[in-house]
PDB file of N, CA and C in Angstrom:
ATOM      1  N   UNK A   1     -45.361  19.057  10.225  1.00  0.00           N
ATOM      2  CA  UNK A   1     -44.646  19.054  11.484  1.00  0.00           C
ATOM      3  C   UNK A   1     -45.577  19.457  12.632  1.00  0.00           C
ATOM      4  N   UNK A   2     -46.437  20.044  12.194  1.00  0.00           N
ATOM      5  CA  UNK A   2     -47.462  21.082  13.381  1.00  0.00           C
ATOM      6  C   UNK A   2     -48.188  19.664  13.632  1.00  0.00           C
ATOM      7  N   UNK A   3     -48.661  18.814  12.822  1.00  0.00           N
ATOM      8  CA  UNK A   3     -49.850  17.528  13.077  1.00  0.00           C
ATOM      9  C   UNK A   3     -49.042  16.555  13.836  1.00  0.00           C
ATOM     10  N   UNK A   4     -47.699  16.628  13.793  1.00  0.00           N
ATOM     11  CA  UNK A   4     -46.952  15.554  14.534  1.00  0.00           C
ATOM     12  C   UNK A   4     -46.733  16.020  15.971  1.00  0.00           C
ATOM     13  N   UNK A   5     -46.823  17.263  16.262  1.00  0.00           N
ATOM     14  CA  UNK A   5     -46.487  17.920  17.578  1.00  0.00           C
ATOM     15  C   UNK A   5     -47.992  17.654  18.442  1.00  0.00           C
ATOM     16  N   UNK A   6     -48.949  18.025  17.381  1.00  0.00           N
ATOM     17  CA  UNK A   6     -50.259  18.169  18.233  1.00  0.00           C
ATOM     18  C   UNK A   6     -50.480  16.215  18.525  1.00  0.00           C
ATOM     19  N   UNK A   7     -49.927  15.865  17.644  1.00  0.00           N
ATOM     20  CA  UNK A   7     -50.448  14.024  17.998  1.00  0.00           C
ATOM     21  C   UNK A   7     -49.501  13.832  19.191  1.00  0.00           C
ATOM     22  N   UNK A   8     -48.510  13.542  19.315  1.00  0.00           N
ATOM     23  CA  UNK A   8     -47.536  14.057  20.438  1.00  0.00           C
ATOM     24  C   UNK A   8     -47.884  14.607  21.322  1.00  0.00           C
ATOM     25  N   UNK A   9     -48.624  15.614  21.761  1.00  0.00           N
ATOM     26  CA  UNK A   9     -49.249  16.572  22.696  1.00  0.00           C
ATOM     27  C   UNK A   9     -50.253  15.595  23.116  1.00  0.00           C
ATOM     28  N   UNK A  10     -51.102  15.486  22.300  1.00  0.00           N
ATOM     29  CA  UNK A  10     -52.537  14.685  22.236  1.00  0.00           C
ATOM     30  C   UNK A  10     -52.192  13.460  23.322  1.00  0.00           C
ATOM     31  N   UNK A  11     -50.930  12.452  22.417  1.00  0.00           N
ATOM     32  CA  UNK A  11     -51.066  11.018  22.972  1.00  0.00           C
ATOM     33  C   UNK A  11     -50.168  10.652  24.714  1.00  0.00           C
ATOM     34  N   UNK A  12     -49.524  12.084  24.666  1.00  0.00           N
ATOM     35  CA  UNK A  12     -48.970  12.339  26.119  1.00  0.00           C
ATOM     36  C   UNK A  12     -50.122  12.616  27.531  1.00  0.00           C
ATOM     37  N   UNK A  13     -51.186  13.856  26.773  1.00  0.00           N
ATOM     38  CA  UNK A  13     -52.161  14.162  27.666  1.00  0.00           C
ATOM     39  C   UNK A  13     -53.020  12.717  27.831  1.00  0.00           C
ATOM     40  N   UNK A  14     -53.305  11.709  26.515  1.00  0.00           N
ATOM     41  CA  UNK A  14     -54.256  10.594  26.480  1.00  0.00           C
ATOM     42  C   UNK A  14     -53.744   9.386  27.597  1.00  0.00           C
ATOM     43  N   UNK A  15     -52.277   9.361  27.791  1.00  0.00           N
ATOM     44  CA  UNK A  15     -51.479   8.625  28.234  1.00  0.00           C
ATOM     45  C   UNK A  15     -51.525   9.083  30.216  1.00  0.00           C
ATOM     46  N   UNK A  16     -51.446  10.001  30.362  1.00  0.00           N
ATOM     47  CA  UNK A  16     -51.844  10.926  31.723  1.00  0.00           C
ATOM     48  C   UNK A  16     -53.157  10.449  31.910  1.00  0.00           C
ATOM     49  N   UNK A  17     -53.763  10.759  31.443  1.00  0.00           N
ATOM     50  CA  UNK A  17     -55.289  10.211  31.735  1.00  0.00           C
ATOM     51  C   UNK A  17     -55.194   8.822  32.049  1.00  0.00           C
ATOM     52  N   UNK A  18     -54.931   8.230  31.334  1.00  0.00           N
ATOM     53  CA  UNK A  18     -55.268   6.453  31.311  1.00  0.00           C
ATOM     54  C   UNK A  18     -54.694   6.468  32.680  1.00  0.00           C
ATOM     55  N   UNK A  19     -53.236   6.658  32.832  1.00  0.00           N
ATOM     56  CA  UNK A  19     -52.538   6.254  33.681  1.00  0.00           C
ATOM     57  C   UNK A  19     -53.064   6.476  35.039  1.00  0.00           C
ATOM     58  N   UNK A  20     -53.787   7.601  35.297  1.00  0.00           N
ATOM     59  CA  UNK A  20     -54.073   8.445  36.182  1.00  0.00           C
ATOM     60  C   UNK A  20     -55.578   8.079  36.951  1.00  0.00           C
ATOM     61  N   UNK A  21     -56.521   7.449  36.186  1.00  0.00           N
ATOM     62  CA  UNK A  21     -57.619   6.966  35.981  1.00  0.00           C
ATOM     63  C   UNK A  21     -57.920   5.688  36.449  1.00  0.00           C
ATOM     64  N   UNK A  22     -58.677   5.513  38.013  1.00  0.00           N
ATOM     65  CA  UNK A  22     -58.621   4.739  39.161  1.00  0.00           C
ATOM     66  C   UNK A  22     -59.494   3.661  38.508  1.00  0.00           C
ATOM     67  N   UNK A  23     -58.986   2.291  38.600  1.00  0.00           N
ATOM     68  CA  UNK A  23     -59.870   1.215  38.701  1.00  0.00           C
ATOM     69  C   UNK A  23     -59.079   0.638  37.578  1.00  0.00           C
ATOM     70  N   UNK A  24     -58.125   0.824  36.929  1.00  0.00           N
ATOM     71  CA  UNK A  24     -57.795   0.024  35.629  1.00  0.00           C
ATOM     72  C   UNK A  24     -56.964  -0.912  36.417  1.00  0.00           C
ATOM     73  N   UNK A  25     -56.573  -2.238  35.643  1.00  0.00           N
ATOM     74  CA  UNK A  25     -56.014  -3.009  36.295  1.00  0.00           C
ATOM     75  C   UNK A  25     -54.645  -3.431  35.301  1.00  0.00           C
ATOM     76  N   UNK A  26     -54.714  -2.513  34.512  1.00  0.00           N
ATOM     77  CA  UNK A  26     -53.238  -3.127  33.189  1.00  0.00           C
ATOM     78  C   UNK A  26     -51.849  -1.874  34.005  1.00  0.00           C
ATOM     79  N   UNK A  27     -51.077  -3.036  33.404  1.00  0.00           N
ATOM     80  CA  UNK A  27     -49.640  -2.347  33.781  1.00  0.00           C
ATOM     81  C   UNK A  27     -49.395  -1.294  32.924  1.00  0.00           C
ATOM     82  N   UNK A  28     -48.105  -0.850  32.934  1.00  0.00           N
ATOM     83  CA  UNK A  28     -47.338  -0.078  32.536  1.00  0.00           C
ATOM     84  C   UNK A  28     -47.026  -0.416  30.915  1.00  0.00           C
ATOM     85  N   UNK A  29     -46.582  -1.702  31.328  1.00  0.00           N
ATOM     86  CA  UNK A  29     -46.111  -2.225  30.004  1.00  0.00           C
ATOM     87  C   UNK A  29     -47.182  -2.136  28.927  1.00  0.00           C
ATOM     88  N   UNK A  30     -48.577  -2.615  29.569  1.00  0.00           N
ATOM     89  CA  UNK A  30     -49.585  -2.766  28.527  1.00  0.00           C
ATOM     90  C   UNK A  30     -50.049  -1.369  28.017  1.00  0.00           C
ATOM     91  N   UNK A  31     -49.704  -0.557  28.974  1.00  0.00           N
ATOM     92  CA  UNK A  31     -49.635   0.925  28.118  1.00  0.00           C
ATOM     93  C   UNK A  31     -49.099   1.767  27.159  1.00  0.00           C
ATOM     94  N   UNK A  32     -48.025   1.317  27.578  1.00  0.00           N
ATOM     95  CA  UNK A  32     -46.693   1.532  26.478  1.00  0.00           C
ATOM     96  C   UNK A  32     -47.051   0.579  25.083  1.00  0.00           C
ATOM     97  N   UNK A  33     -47.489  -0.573  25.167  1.00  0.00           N
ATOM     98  CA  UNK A  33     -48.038  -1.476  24.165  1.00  0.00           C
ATOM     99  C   UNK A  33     -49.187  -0.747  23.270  1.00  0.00           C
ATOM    100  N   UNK A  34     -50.391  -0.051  23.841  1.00  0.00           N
ATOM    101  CA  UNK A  34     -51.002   0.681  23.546  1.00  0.00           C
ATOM    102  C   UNK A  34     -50.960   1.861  22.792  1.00  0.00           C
ATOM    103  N   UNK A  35     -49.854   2.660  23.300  1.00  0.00           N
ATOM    104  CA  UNK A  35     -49.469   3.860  23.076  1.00  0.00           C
ATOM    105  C   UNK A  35     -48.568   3.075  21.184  1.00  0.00           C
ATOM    106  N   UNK A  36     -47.865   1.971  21.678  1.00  0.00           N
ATOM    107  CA  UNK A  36     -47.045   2.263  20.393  1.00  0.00           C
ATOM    108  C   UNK A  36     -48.210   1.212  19.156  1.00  0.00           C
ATOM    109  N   UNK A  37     -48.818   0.761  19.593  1.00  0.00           N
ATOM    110  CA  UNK A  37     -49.900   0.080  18.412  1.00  0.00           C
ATOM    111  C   UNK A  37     -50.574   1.367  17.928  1.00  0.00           C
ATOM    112  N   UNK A  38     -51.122   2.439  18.153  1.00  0.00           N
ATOM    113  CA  UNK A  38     -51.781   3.246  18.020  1.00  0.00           C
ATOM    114  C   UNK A  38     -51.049   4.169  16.814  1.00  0.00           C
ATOM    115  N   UNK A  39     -49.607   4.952  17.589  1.00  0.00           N
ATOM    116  CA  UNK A  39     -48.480   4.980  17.082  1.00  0.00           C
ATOM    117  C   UNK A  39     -48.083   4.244  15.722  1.00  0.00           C
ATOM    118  N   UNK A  40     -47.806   3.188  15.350  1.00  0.00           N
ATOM    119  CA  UNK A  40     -48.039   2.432  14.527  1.00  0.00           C
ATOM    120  C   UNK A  40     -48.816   2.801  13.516  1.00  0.00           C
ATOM    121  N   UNK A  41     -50.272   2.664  13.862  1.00  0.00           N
ATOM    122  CA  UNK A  41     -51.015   2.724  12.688  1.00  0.00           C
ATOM    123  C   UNK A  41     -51.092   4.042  12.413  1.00  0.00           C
ATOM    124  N   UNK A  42     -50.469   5.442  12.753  1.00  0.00           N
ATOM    125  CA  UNK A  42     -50.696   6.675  12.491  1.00  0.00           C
ATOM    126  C   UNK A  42     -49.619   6.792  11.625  1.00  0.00           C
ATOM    127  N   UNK A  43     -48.465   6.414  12.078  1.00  0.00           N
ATOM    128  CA  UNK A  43     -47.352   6.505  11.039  1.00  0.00           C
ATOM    129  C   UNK A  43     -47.387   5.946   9.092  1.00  0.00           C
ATOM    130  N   UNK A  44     -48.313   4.410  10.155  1.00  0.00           N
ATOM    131  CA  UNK A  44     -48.141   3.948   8.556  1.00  0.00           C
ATOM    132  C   UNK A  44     -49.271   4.454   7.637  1.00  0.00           C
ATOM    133  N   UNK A  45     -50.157   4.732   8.194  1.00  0.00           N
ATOM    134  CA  UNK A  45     -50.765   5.835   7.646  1.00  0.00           C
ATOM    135  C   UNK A  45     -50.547   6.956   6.642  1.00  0.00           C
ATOM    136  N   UNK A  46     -49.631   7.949   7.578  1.00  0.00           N
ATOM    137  CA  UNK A  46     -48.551   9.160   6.643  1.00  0.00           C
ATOM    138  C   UNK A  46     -47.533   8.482   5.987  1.00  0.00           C
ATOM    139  N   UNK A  47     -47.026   7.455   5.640  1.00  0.00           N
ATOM    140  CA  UNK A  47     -46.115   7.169   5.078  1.00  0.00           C
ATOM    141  C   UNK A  47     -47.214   6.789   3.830  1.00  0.00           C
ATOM    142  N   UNK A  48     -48.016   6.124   3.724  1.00  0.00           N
ATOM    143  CA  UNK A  48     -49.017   5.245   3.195  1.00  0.00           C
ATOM    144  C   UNK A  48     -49.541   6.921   2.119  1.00  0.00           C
ATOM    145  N   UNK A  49     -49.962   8.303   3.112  1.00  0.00           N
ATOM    146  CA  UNK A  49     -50.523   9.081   2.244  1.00  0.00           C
ATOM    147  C   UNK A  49     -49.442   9.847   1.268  1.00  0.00           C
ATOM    148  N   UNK A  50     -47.923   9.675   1.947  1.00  0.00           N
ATOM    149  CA  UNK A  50     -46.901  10.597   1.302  1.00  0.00           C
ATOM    150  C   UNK A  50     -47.037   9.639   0.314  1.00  0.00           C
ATOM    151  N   UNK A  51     -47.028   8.633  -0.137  1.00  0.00           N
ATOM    152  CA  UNK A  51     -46.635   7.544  -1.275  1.00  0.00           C
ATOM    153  C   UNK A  51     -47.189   7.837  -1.979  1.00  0.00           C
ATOM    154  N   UNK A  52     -48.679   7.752  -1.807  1.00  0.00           N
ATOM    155  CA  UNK A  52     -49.514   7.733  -2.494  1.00  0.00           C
ATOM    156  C   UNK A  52     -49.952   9.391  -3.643  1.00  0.00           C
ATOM    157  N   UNK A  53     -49.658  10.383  -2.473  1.00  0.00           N
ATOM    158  CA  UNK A  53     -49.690  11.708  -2.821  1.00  0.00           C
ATOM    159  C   UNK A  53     -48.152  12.009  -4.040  1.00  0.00           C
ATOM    160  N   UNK A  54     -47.015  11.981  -3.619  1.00  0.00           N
ATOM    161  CA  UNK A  54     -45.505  12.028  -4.129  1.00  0.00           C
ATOM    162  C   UNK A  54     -45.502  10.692  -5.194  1.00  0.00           C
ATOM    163  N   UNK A  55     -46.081   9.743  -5.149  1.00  0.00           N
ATOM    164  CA  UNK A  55     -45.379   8.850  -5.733  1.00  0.00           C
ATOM    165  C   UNK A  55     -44.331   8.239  -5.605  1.00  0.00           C
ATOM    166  N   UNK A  56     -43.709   8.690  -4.244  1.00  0.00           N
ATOM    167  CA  UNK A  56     -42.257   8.078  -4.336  1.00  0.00           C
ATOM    168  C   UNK A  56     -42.385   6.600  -3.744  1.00  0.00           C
ATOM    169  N   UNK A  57     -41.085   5.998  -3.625  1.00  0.00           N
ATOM    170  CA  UNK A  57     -41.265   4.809  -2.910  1.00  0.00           C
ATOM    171  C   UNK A  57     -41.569   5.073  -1.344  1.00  0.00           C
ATOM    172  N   UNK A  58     -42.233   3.807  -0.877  1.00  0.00           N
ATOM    173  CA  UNK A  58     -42.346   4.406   0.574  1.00  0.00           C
ATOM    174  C   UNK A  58     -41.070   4.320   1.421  1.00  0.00           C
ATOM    175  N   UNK A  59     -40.721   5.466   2.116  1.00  0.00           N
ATOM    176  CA  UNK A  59     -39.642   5.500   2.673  1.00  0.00           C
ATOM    177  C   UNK A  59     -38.275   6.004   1.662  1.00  0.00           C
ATOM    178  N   UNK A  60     -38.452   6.376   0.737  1.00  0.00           N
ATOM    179  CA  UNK A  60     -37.713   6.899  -0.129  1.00  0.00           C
ATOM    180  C   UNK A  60     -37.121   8.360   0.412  1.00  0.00           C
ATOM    181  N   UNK A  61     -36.142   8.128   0.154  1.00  0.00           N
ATOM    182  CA  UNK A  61     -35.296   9.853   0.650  1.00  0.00           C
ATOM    183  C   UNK A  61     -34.213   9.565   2.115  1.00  0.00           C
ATOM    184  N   UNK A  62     -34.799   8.466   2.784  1.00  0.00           N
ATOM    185  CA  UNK A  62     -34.032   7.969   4.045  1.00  0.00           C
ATOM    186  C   UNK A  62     -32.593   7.855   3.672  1.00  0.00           C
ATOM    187  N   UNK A  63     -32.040   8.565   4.524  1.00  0.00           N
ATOM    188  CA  UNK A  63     -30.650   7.865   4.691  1.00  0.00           C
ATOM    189  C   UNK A  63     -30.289   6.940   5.616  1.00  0.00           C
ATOM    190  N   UNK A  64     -29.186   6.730   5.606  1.00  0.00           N
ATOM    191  CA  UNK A  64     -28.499   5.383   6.140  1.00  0.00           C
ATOM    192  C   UNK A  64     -28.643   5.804   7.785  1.00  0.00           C
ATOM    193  N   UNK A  65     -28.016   7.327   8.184  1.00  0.00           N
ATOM    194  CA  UNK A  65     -28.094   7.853   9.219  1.00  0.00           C
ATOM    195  C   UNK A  65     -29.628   7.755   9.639  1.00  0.00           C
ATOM    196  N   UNK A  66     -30.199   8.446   9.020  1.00  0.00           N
ATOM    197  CA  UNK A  66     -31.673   8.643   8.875  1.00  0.00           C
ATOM    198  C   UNK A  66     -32.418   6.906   9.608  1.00  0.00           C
ATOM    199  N   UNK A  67     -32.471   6.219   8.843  1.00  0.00           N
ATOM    200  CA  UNK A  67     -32.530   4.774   9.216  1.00  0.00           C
ATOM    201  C   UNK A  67     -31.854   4.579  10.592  1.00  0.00           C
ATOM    202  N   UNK A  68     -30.963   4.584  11.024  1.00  0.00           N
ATOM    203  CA  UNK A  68     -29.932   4.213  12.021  1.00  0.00           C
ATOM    204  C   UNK A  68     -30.491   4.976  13.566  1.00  0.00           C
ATOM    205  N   UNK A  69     -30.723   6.586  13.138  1.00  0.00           N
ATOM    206  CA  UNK A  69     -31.277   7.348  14.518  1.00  0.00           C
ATOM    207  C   UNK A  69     -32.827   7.035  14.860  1.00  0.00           C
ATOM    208  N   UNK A  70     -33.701   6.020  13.589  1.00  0.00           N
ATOM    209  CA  UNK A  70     -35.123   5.903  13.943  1.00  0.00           C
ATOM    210  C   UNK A  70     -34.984   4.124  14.705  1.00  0.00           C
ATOM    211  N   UNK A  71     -34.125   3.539  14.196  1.00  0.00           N
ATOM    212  CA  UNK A  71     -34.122   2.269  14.656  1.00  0.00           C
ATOM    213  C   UNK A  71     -33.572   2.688  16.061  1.00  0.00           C
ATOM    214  N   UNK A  72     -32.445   3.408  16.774  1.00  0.00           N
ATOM    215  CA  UNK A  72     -32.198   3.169  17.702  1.00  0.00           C
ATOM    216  C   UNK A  72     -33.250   4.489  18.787  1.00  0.00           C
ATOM    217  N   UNK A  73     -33.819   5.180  18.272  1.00  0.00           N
ATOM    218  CA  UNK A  73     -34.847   5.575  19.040  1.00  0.00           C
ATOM    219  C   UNK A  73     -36.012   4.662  19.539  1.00  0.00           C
ATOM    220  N   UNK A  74     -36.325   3.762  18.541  1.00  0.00           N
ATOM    221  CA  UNK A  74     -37.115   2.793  19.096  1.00  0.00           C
ATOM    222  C   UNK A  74     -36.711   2.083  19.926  1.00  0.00           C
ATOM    223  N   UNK A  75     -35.469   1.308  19.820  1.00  0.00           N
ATOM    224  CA  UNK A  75     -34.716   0.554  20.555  1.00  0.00           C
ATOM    225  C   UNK A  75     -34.735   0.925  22.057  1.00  0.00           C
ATOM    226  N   UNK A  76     -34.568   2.234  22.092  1.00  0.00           N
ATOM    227  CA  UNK A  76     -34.246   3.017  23.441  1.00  0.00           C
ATOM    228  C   UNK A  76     -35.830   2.978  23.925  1.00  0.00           C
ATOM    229  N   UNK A  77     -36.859   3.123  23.331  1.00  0.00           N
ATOM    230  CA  UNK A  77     -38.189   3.138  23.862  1.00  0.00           C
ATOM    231  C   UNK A  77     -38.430   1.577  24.447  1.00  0.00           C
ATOM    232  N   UNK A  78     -38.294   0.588  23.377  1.00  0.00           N
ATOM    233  CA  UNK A  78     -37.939  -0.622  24.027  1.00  0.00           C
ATOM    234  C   UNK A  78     -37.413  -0.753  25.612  1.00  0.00           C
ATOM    235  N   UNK A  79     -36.257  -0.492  25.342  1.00  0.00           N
ATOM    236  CA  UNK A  79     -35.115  -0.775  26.701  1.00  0.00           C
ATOM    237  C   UNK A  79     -35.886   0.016  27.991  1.00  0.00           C
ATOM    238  N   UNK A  80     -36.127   1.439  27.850  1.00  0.00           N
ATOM    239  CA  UNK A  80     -37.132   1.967  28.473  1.00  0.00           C
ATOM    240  C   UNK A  80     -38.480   1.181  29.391  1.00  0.00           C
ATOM    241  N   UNK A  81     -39.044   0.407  28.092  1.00  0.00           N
ATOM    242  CA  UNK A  81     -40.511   0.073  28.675  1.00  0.00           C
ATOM    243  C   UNK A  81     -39.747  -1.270  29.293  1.00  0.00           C
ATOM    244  N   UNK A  82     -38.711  -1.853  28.914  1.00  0.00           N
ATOM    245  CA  UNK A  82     -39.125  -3.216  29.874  1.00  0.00           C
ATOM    246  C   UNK A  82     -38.071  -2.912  31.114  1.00  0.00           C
ATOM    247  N   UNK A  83     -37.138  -1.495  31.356  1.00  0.00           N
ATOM    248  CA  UNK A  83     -36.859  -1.620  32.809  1.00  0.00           C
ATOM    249  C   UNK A  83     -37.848  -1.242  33.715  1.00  0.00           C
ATOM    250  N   UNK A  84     -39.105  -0.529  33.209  1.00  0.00           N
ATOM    251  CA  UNK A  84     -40.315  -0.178  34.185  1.00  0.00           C
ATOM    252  C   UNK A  84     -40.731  -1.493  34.948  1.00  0.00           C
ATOM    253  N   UNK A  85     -40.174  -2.897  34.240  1.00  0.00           N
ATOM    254  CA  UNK A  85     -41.297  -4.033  34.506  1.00  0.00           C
ATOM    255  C   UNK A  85     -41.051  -4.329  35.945  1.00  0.00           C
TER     256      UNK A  85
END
């Protein structure tokens, strides 16, 4: 939980910077694009080492709820990035 807070911390301060940082010429959107490709490969990553470490299936233990509050958190990040456009 502590490695997910500090990546979190990390990709907020990394995200300030970019944003903040004169001469770039990409939008908003392409940041948010950035931020969640990155995102992406960190997750599948820890899912990739819990498997491998536990043995379980990947994604094993999820509930239905569980499933339901990660799909519509994304969703909402979605809806988010394209009213910035």
């Amino acid at each position: 939980m502590r490695c997910l807070l500090l990546f979190c911390i990390a990709a907020s301060i990394y995200f300030e910077k970019v944003i903040k940082t004169a001469g770039t010429k990409l939008t908003i959107w392409d940041r948010n694009f950035q931020l969640a490709f990155h995102s992406i490969l960190l997750f599948v990553g820890m899912v990739a080492y819990e498997t491998i470490t536990t043995g379980k299936e990947p994604g094993g233990g999820w509930t239905w709820l569980s499933v339901a509050v990660a799909v519509l958190g994304a969703l909402g990040g979605i809806l988010v990035a394209l009213s910035v456009i």
